[in-house]
Protein backbone atom coordinates (compact mmCIF):
# COMPACT_ATOMS: atom_id res chain seq x y z
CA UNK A 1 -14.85 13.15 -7.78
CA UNK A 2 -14.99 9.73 -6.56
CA UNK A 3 -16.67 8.49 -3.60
CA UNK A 4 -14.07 8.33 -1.10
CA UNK A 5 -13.11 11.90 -1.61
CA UNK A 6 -16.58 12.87 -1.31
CA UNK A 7 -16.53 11.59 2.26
CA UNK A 8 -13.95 13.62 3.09
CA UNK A 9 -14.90 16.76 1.77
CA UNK A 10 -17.32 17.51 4.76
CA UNK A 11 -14.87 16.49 7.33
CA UNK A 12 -14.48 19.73 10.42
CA UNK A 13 -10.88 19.72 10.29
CA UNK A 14 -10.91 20.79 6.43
CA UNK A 15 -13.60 23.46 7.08
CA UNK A 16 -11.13 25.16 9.78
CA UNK A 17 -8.25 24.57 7.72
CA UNK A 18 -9.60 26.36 4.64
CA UNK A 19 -10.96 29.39 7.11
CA UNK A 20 -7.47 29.91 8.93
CA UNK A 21 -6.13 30.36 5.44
CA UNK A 22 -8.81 32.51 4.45
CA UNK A 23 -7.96 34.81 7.59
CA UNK A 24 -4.31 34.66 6.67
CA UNK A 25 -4.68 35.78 3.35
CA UNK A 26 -7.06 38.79 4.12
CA UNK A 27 -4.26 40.12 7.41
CA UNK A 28 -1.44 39.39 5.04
CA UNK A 29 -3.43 41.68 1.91
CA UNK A 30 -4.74 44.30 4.75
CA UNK A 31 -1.86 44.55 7.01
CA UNK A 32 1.96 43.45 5.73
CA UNK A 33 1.24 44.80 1.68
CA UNK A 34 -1.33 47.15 1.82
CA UNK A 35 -0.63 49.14 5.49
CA UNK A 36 -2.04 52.41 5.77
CA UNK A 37 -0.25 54.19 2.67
CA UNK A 38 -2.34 55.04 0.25
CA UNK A 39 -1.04 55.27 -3.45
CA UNK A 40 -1.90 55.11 -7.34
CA UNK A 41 -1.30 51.58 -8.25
CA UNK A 42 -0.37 51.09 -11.65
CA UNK A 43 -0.99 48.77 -14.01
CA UNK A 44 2.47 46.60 -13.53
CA UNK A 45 1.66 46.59 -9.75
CA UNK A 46 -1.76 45.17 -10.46
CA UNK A 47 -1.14 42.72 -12.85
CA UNK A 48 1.44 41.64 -10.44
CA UNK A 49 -0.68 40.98 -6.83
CA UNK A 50 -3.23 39.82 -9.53
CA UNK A 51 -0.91 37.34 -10.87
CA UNK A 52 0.18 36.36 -6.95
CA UNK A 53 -2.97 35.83 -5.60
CA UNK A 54 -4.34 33.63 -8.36
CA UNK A 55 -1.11 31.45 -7.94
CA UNK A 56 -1.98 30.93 -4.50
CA UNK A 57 -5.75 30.33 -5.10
CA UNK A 58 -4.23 27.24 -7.87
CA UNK A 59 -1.59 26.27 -5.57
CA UNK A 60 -4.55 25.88 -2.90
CA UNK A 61 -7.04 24.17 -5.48
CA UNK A 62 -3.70 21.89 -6.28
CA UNK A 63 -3.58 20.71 -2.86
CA UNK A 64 -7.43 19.60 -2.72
CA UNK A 65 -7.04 18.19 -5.84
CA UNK A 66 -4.12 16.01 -4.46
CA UNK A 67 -5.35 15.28 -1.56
């Protein structure tokens, strides 16, 4: 990391931005896929939201890195 993006690391509006999308992830998991019915998940199922939520965790870490 070089030193300019060090200085922005610590910057407020990056902190709020990262916990907004924390939020949004955990009401999108607990409330729009999940709901109230509870099922046997398979293994497909699994290894699918698996494979979905470590996309958007690189596609986040992409973004940082860009930026």
């Amino acid at each position: 990391m070089n030193r300019d993006a060090a200085l922005h690391v610590g910057e407020p509006w990056m902190w709020a931005a990262f916990i907004v999308f924390v939020l949004m992830m955990i009401a999108v998991d607990l409330f729009l896929v999940g709901g109230n019915q509870a099922h046997r998940v398979s293994f497909k199922e699994a290894a699918t939201w698996s494979f979905v939520w470590f996309t958007l965790a690189m596609l986040f870490n992409l973004g940082l890195w860009w930026y």
